[in-house]
C-alpha atoms as a PDB file:
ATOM      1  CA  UNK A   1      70.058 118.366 138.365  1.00  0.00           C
ATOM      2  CA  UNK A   2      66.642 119.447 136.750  1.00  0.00           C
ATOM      3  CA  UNK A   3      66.638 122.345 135.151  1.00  0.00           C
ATOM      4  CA  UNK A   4      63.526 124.572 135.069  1.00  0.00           C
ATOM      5  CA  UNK A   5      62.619 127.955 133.753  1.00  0.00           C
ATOM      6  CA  UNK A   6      61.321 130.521 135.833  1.00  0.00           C
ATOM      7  CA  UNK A   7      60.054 134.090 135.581  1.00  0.00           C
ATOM      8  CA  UNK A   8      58.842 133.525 131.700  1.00  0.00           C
ATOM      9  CA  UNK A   9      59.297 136.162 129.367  1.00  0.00           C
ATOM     10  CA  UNK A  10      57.779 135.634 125.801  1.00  0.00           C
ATOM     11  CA  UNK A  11      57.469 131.975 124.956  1.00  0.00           C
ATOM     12  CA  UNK A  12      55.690 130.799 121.893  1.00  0.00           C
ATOM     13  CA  UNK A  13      54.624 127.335 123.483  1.00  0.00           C
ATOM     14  CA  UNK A  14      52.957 124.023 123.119  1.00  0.00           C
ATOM     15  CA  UNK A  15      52.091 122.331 120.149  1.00  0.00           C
ATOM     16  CA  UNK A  16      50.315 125.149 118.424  1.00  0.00           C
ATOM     17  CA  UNK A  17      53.211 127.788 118.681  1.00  0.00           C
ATOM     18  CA  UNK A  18      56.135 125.190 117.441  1.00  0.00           C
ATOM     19  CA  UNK A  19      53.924 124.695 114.131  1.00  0.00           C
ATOM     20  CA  UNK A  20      53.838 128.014 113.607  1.00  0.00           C
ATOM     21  CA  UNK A  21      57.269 128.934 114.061  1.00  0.00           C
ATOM     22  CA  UNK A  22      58.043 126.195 111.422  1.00  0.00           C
ATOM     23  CA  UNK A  23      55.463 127.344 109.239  1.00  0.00           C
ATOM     24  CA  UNK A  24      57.292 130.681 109.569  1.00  0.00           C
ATOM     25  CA  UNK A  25      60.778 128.998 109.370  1.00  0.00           C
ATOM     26  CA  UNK A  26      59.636 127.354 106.260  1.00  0.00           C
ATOM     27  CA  UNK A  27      58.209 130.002 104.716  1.00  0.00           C
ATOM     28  CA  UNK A  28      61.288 132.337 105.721  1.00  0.00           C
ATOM     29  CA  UNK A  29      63.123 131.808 102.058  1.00  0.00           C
ATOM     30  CA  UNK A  30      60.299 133.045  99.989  1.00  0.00           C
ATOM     31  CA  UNK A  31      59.112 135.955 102.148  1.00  0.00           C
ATOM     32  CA  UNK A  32      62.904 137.281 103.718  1.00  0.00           C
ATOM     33  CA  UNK A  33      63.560 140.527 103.104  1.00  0.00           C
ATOM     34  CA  UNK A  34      66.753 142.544 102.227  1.00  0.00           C
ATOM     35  CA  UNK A  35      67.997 144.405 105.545  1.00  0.00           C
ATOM     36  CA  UNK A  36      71.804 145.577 104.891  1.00  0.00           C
ATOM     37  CA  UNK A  37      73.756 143.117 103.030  1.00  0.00           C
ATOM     38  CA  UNK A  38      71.704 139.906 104.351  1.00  0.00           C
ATOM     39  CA  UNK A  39      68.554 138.753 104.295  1.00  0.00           C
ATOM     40  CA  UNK A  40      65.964 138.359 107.571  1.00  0.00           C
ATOM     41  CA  UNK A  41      63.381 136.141 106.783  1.00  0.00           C
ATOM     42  CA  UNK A  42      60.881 133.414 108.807  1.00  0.00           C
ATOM     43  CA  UNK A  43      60.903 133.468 112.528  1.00  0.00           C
ATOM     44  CA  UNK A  44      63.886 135.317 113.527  1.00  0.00           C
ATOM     45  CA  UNK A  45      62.433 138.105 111.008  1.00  0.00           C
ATOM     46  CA  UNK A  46      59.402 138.268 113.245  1.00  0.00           C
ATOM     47  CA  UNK A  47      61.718 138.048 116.559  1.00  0.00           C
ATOM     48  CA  UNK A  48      63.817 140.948 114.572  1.00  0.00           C
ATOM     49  CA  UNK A  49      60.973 143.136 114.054  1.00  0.00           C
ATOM     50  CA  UNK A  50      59.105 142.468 117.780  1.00  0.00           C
ATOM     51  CA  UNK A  51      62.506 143.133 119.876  1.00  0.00           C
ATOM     52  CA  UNK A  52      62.997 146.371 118.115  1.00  0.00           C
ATOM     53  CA  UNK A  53      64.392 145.897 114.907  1.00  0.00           C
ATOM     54  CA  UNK A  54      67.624 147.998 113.647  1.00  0.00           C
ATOM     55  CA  UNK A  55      67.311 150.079 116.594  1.00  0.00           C
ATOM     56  CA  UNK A  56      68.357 146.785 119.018  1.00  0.00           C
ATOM     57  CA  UNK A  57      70.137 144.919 116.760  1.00  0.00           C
ATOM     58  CA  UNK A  58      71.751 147.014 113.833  1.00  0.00           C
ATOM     59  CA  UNK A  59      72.217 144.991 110.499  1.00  0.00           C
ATOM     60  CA  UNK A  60      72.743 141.280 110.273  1.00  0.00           C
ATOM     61  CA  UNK A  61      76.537 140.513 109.848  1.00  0.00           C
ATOM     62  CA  UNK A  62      75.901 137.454 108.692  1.00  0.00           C
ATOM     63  CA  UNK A  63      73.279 134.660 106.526  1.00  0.00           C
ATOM     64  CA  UNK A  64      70.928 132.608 108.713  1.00  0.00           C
ATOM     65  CA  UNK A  65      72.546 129.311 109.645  1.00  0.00           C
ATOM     66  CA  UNK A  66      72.098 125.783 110.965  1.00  0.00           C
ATOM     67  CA  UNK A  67      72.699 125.576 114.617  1.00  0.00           C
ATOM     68  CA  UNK A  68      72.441 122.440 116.963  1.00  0.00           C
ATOM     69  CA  UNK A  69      69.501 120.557 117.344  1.00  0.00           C
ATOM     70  CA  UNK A  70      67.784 121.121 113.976  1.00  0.00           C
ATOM     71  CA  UNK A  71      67.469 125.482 114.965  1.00  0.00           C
ATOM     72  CA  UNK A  72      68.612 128.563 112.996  1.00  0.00           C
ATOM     73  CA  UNK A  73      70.488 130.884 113.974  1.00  0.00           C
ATOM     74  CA  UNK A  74      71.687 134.813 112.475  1.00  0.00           C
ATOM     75  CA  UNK A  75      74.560 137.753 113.730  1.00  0.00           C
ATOM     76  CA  UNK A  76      73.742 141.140 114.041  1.00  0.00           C
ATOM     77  CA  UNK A  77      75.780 143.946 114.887  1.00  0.00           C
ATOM     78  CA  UNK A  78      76.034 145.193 118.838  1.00  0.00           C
ATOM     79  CA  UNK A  79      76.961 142.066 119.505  1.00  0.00           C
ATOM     80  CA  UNK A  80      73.359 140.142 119.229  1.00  0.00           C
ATOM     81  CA  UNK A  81      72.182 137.327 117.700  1.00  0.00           C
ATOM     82  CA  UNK A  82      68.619 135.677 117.665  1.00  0.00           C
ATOM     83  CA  UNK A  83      68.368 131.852 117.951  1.00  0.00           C
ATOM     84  CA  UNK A  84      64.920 129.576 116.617  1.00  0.00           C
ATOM     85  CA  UNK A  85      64.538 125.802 117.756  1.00  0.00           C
ATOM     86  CA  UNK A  86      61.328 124.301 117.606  1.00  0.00           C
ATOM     87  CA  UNK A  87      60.929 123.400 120.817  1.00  0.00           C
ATOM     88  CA  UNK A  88      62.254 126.880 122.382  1.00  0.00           C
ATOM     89  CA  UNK A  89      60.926 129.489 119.913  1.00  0.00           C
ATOM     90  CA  UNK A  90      62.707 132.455 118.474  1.00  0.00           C
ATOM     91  CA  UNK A  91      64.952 134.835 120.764  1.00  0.00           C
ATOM     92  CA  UNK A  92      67.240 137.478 120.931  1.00  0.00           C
ATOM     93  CA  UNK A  93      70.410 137.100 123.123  1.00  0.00           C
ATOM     94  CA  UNK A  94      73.159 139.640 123.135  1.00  0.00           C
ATOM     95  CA  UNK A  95      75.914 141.555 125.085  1.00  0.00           C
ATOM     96  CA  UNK A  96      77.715 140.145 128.469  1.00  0.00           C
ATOM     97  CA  UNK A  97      74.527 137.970 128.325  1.00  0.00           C
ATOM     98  CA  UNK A  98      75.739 136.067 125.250  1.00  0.00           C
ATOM     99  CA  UNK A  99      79.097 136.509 126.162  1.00  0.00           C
ATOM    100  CA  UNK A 100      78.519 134.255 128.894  1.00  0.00           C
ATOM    101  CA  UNK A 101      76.172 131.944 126.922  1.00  0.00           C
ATOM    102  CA  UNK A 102      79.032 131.634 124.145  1.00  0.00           C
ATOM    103  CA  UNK A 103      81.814 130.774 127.106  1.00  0.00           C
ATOM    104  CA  UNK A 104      79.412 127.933 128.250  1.00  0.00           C
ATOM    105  CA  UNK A 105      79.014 126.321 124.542  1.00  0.00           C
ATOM    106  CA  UNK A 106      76.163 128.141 123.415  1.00  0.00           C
ATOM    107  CA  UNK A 107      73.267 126.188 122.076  1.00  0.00           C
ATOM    108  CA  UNK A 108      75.308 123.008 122.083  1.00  0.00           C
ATOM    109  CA  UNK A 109      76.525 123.650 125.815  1.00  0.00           C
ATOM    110  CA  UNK A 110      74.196 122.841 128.780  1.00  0.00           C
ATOM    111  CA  UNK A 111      71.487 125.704 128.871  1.00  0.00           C
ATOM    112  CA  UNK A 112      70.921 125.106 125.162  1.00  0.00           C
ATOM    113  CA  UNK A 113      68.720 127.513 123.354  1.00  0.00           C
ATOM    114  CA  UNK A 114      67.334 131.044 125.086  1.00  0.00           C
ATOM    115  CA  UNK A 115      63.697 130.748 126.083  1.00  0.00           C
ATOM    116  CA  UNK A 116      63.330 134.448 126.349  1.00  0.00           C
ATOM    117  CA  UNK A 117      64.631 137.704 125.597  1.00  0.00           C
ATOM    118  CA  UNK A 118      66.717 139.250 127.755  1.00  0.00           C
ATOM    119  CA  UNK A 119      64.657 141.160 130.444  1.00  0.00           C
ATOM    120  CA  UNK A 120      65.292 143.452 133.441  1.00  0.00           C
ATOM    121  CA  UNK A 121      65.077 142.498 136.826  1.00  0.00           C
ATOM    122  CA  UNK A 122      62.607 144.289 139.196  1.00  0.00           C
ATOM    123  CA  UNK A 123      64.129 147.752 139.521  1.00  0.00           C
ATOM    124  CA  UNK A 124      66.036 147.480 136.864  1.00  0.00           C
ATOM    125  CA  UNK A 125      69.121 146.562 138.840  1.00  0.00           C
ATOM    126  CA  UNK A 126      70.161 143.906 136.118  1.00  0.00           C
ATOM    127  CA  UNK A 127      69.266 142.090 133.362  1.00  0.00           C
ATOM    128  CA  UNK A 128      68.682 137.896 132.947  1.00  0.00           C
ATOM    129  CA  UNK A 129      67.684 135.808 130.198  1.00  0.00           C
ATOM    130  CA  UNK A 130      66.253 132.592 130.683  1.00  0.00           C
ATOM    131  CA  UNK A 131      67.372 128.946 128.591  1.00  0.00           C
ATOM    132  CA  UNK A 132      66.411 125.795 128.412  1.00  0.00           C
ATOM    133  CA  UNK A 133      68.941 125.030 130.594  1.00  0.00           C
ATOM    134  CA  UNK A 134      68.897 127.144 133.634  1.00  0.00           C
ATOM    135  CA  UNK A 135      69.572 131.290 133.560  1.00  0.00           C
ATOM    136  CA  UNK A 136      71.885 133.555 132.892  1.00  0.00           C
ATOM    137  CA  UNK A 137      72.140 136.565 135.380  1.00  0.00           C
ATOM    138  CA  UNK A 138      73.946 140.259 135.267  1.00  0.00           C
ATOM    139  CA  UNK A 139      74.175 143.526 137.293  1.00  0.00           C
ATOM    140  CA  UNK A 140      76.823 146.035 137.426  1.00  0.00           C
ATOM    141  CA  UNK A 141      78.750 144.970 140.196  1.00  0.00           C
ATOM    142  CA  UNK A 142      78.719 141.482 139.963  1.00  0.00           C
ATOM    143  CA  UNK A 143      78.947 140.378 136.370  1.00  0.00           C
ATOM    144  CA  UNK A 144      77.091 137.895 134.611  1.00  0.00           C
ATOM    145  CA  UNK A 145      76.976 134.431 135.721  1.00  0.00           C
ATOM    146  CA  UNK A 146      74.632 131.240 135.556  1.00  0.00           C
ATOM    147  CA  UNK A 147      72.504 129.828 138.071  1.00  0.00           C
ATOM    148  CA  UNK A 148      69.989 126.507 137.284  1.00  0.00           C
ATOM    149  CA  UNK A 149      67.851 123.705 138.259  1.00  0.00           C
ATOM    150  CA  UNK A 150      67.775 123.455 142.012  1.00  0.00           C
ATOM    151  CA  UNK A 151      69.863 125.710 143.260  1.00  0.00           C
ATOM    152  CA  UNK A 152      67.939 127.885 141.483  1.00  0.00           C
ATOM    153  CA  UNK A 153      64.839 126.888 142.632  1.00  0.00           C
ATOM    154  CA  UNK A 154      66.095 127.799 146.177  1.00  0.00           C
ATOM    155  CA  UNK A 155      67.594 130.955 145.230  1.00  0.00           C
ATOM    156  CA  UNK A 156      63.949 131.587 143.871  1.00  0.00           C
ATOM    157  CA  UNK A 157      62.393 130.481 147.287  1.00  0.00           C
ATOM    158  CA  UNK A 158      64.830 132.854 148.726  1.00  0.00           C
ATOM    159  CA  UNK A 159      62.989 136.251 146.720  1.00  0.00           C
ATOM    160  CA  UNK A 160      65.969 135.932 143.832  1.00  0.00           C
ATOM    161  CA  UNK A 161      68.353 138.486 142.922  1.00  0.00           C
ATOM    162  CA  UNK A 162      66.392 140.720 145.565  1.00  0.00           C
ATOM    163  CA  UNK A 163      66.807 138.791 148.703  1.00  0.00           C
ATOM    164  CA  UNK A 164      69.403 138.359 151.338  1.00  0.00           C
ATOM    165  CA  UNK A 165      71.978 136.593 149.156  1.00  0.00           C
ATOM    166  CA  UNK A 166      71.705 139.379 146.341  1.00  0.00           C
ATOM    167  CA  UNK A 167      73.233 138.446 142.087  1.00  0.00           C
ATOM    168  CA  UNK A 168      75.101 135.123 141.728  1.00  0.00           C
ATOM    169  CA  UNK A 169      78.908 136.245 141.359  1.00  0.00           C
ATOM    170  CA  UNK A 170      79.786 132.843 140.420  1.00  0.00           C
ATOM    171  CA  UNK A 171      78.721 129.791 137.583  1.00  0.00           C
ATOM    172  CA  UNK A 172      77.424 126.937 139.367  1.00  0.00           C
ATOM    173  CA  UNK A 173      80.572 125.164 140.197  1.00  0.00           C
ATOM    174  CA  UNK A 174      81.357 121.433 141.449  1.00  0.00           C
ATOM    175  CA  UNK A 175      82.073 121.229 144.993  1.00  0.00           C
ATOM    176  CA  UNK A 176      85.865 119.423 146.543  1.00  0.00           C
ATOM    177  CA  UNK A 177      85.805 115.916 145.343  1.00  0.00           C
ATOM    178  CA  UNK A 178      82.661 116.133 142.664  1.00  0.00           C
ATOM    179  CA  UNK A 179      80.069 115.319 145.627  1.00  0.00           C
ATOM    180  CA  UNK A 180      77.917 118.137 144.957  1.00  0.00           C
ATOM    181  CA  UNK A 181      77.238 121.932 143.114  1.00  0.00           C
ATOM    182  CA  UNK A 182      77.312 125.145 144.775  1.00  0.00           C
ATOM    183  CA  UNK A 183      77.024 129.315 143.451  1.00  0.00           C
ATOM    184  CA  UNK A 184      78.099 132.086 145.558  1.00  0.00           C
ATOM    185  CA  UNK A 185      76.264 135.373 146.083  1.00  0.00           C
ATOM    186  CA  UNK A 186      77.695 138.253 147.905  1.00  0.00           C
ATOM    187  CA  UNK A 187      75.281 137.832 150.702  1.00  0.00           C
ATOM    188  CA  UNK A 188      76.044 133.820 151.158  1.00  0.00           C
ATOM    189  CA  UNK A 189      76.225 130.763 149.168  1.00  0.00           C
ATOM    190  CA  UNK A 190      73.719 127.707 148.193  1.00  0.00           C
ATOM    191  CA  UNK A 191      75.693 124.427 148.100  1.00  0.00           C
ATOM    192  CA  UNK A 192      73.815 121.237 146.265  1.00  0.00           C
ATOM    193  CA  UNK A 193      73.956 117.311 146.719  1.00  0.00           C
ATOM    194  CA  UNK A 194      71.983 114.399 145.903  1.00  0.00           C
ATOM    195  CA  UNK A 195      71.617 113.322 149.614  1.00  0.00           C
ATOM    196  CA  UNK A 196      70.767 116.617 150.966  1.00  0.00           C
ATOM    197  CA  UNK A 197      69.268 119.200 148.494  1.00  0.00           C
ATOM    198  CA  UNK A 198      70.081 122.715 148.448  1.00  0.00           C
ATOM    199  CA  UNK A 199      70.606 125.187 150.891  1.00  0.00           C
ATOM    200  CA  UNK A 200      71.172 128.765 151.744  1.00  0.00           C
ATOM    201  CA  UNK A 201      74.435 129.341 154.315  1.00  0.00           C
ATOM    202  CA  UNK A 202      75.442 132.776 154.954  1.00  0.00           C
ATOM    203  CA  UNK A 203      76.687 135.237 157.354  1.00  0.00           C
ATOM    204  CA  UNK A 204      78.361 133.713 161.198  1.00  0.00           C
ATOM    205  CA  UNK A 205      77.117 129.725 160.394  1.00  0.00           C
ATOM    206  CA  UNK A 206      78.688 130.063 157.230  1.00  0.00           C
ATOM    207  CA  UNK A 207      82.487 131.466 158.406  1.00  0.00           C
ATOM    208  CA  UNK A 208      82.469 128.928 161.151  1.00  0.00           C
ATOM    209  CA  UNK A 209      81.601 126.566 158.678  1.00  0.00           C
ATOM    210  CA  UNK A 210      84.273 127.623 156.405  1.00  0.00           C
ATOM    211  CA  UNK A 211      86.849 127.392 159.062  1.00  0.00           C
ATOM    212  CA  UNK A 212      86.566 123.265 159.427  1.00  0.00           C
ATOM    213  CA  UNK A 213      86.609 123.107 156.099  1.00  0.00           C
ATOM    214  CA  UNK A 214      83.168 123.470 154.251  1.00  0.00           C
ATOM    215  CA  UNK A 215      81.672 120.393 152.518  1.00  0.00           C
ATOM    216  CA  UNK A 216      84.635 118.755 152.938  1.00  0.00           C
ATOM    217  CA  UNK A 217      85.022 119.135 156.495  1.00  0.00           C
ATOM    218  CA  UNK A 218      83.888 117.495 159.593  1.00  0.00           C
ATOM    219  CA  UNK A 219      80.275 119.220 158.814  1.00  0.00           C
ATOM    220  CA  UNK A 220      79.442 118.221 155.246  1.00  0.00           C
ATOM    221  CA  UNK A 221      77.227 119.740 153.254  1.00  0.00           C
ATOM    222  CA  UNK A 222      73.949 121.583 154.342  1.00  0.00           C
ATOM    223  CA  UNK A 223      70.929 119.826 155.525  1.00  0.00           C
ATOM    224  CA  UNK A 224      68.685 122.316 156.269  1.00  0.00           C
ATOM    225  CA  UNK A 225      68.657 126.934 156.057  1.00  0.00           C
ATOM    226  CA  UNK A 226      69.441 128.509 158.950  1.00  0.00           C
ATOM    227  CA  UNK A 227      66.599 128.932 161.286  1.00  0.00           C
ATOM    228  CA  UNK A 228      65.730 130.416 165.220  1.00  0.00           C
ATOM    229  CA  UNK A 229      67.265 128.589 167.769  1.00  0.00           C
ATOM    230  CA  UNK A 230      67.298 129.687 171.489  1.00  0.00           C
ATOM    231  CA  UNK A 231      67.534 133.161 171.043  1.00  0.00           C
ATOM    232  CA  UNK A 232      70.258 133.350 167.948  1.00  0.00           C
ATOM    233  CA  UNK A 233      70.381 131.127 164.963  1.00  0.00           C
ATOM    234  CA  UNK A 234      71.420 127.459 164.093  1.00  0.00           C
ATOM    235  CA  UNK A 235      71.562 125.237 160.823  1.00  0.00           C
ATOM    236  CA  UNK A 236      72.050 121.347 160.359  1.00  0.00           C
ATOM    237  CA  UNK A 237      74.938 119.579 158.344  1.00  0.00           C
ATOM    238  CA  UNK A 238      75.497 116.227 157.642  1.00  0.00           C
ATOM    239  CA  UNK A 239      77.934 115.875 160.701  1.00  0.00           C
ATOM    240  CA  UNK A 240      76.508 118.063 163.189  1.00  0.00           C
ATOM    241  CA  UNK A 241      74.601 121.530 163.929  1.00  0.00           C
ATOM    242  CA  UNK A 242      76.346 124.917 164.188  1.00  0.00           C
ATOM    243  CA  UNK A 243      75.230 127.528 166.568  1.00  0.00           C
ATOM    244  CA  UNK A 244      75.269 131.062 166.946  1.00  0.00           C
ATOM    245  CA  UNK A 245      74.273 134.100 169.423  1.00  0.00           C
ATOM    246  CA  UNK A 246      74.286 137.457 169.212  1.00  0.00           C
END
């Protein structure tokens, strides 16, 4: 599945931007300075200073370090840490956000290297930080969980976090059988394969669905949303339509 970013934050991009982060990178040795009992120096002491510094981060625990694919990397305290990689910039990450990122293998796992900060959602009902791989997504009551590529796309489509399906409460997880991807949201679900795409399924559609057995039932996966059909609602599967009336 293709993974895209959405919703950018603060990207230093193209050509132009990755030369200057190295320029910064390089430069970091000779012009770090002293914060606590480690040095900040290069790009992540400009990411430091524009996040907010001490006040966000507290004191690096640590030195800067190699990480994956030819970036840096350094620890601060409240659990934070800000990431560089040429081709992503340099970003903060930090709290259940990085929690997350660190379960799913961190730079070296599949959304690679943060391509923002972390930011609020509209109405600050949660918080999500974009990667190179897909998102990372939190709120209060439903955790913080990743959501990419395509599914992602049609979450998007669907107005995001504040549409009808609402925060993922799941990863994106393989489907019975390795035949597609799916993530749930407390409003519904949007279930992924390579013959049919992805789609929303929710409320009446989705229980009746449930009840022959999903994807791997009779029905299949998905093949279209749910739309108006003679005076309730219907939506297509792979083996059939399902129905409903108020």
């Amino acid at each position: 599945m293709v993974l895209a970013s959405k919703r950018p934050g603060k990207v230093i991009g193209g050509a132009l931007g990755a030369v200057a982060v190295a320029t910064a990178v390089a430069a970091g040795a000779a012009q770090a300075r002293p914060i606590g009992g480690f040095e900040v120096g290069g790009a992540i002491e400009v990411e430091y200073d524009q996040a907010g510094g001490s006040a966000a981060f507290g004191d690096p625990t640590g030195p800067e370090a190699p990480a994956a694919a030819g970036g840096r990397w350094q620890p601060f305290e409240r659990n934070a840490a800000i990431y560089w990689q040429p081709d992503a910039g340099a970003h903060a990450v930090g709290g259940v956000i990085r929690d997350k990122w660190r379960e799913l293998g961190s730079e070296s796992g599949g959304l690679r290297y943060p391509v923002t900060d972390e930011q609020s959602t509209p109405g600050n009902s949660g918080r999500f930080s974009h990667f190179q791989g897909g998102s990372i997504y939190w709120s209060v009551g439903t955790a913080a969980h990743q959501i990419g590529g395509t599914i992602r796309d049609k979450w998007a489509a669907l107005g995001w976090e504040g549409g009808p399906l609402g925060f993922p409460i799941s990863d994106e997880t393989a489907a019975q059988g390795g035949k597609g991807r799916y993530n749930l949201f407390p409003g519904g679900a949007i279930y992924w394969s390579p013959r049919t795409g992805a789609h929303a399924v929710w409320g009446a559609i989705r229980d009746n669905w449930a009840l022959r057995g999903a994807e791997n039932g009779t029905y299949g996966f998905p093949t279209s949303d749910e739309y108006d059909y003679q005076g309730g609602k219907a939506q297509d599967f792979q083996g059939g339509r399902i129905t409903w009336k108020p």
